[in-house]
Protein backbone atom coordinates (compact mmCIF):
# COMPACT_ATOMS: atom_id res chain seq x y z
CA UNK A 1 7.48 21.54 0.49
CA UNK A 2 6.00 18.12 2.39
CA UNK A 3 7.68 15.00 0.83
CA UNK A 4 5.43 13.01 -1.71
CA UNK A 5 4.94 9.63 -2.40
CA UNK A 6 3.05 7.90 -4.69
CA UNK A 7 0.53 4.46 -4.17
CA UNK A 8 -1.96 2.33 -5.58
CA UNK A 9 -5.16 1.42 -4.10
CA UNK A 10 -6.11 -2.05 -5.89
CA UNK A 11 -9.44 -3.20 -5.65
CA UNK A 12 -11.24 -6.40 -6.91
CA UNK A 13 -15.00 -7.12 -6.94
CA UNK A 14 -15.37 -10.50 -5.63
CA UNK A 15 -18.58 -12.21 -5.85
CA UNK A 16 -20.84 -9.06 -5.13
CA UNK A 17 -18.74 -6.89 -3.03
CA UNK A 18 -15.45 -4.59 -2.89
CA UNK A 19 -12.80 -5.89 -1.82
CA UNK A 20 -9.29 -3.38 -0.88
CA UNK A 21 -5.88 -5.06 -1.01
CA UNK A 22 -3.66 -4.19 1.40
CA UNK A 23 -0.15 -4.57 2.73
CA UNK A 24 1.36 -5.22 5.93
CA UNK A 25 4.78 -3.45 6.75
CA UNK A 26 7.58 -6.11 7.00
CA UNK A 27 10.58 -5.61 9.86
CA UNK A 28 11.00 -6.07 14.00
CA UNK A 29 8.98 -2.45 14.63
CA UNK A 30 5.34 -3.92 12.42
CA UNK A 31 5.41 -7.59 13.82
CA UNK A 32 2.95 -7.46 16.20
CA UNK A 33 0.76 -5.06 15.18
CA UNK A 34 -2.54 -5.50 13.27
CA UNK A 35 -4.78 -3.08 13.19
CA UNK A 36 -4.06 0.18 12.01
CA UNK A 37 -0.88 -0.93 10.67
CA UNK A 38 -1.70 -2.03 7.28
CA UNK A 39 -1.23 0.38 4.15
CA UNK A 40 -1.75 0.51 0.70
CA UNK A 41 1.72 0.07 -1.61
CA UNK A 42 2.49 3.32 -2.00
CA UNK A 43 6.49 5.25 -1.51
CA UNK A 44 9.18 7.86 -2.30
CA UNK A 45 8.93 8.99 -5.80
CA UNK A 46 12.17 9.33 -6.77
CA UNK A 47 13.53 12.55 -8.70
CA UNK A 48 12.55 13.66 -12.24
CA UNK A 49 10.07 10.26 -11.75
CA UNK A 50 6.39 10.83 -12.68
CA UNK A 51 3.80 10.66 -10.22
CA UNK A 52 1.99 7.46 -11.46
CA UNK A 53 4.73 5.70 -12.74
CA UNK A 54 6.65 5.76 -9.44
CA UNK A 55 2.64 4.21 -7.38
CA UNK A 56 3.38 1.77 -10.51
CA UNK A 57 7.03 0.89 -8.97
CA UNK A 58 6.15 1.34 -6.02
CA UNK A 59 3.47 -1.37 -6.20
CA UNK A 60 5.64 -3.89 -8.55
CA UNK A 61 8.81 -4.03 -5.01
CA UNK A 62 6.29 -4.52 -2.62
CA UNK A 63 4.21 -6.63 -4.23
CA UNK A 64 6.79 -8.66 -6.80
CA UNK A 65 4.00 -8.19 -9.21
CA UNK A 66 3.42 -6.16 -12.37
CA UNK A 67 0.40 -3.84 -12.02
CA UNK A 68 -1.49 -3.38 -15.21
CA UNK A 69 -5.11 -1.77 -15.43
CA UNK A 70 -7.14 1.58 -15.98
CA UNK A 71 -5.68 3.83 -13.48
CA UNK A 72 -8.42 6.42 -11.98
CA UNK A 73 -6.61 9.45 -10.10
CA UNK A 74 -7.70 9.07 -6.96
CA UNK A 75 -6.23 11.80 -4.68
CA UNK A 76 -3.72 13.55 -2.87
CA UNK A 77 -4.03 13.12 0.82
CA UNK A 78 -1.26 14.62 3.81
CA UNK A 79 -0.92 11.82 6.16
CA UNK A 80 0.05 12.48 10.06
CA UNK A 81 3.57 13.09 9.78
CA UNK A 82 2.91 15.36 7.16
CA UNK A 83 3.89 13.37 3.97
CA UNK A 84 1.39 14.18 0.30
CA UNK A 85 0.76 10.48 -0.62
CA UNK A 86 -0.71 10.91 -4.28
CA UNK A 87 -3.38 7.61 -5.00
CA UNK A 88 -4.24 6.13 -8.04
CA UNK A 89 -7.01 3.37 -7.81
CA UNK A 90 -7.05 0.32 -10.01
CA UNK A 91 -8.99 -3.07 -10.50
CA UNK A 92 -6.69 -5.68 -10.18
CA UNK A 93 -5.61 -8.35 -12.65
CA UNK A 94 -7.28 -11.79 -11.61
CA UNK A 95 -3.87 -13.40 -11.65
CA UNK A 96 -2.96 -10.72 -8.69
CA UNK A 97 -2.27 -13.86 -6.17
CA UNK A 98 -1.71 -12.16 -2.70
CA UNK A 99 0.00 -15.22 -0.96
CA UNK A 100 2.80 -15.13 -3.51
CA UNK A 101 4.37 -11.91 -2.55
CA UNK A 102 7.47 -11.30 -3.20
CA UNK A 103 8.71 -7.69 -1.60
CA UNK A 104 12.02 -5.98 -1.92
CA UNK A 105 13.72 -6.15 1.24
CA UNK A 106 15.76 -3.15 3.76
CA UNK A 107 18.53 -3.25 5.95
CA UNK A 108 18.25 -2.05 9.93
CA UNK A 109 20.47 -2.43 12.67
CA UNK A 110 18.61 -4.58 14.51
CA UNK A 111 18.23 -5.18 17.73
CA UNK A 112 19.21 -1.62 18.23
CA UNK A 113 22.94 -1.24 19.62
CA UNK A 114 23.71 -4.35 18.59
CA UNK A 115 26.01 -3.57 15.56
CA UNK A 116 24.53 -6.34 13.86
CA UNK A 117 22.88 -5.58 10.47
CA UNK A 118 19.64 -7.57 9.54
CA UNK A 119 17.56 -7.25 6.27
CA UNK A 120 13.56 -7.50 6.38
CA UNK A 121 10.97 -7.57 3.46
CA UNK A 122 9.34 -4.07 3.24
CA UNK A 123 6.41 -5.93 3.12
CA UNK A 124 5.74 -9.30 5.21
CA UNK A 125 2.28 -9.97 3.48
CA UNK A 126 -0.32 -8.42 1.60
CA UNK A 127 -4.15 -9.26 1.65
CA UNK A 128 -7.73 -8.59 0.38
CA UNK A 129 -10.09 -7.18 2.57
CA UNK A 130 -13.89 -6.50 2.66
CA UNK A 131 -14.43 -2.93 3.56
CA UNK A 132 -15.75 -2.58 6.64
CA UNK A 133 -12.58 -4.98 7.79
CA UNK A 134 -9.91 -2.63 5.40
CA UNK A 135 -11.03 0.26 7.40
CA UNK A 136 -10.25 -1.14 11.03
CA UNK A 137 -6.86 -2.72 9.22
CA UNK A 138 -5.46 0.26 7.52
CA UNK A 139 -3.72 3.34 9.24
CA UNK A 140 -5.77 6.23 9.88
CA UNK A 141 -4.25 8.99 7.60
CA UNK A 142 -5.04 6.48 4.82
CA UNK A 143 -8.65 6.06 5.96
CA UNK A 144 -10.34 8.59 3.52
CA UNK A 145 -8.57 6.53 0.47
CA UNK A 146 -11.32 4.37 1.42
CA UNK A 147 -14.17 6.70 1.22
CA UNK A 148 -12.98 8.03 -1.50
CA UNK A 149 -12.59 4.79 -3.49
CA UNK A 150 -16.34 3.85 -2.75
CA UNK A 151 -17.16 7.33 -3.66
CA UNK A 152 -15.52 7.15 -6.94
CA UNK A 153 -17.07 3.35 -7.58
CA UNK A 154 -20.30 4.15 -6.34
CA UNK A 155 -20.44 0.75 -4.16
CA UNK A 156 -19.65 -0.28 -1.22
């Protein structure tokens, strides 16, 4: 059985279009890369742990923010490596402020060989994106959340 996680594809409709938040991947590996490289907040979902609740967690550590809102079941969609990610869509709440981030943070050995431990956010920074722009920023197994969100919204 493929491992599963679980994410949330906020949206906002500012002024008259869609606009996709998105998250960049904190640590030494994600720092210079741009496009393709940003992701929705999705992860693990943890044993015994419902489906939406853990996009819900999931969300709240990368983001530092409670996620509240109608969530619409999105999909379920394998990604490269092989990985189910399960997607929930929701508007987000206008006090969603993406430059105050907080994320929860892991611990690498970093530079590699080095001995020396290092902790990085698991998310640097997080932003909203028109989307045309979301679908040249986001990684390409997470491309038909896209398609699927204008689907389901019936806008672009």
């Amino acid at each position: 059985m493929p491992v599963r996680s679980a994410g949330l594809l906020i949206y906002r409709l500012f002024e008259t279009r869609l606009e996709i938040l998105l998250v960049h991947p904190g640590g030494p590996f994600w720092a210079k890369k741009d496009e393709g490289a940003w992701s929705i907040p999705k992860g693990l979902i943890e044993a015994g742990e419902d489906e939406l609740s853990a996009a819900i967690r999931e969300a709240q550590e990368e983001l530092g923010a409670e996620i509240k809102g109608s969530f619409a079941r999105l999909g379920e969609y394998r990604q490269p490596g092989g990985k189910v990610v399960v997607v929930w869509s929701v508007e987000a709440d206008a006090a969603l402020d993406v430059e105050t981030v907080r994320s929860s943070e892991f611990q690498i050995e970093w530079p590699p060989r080095s001995g020396r431990i290092q902790s990085f956010p698991e998310v640097d920074r997080a932003g909203w994106f028109a989307t045309a722009e979301a679908e040249i920023k986001i990684l390409k197994g997470q491309l038909p959340m896209l398609a699927d969100l204008v689907k389901q919204l019936g806008r672009v």
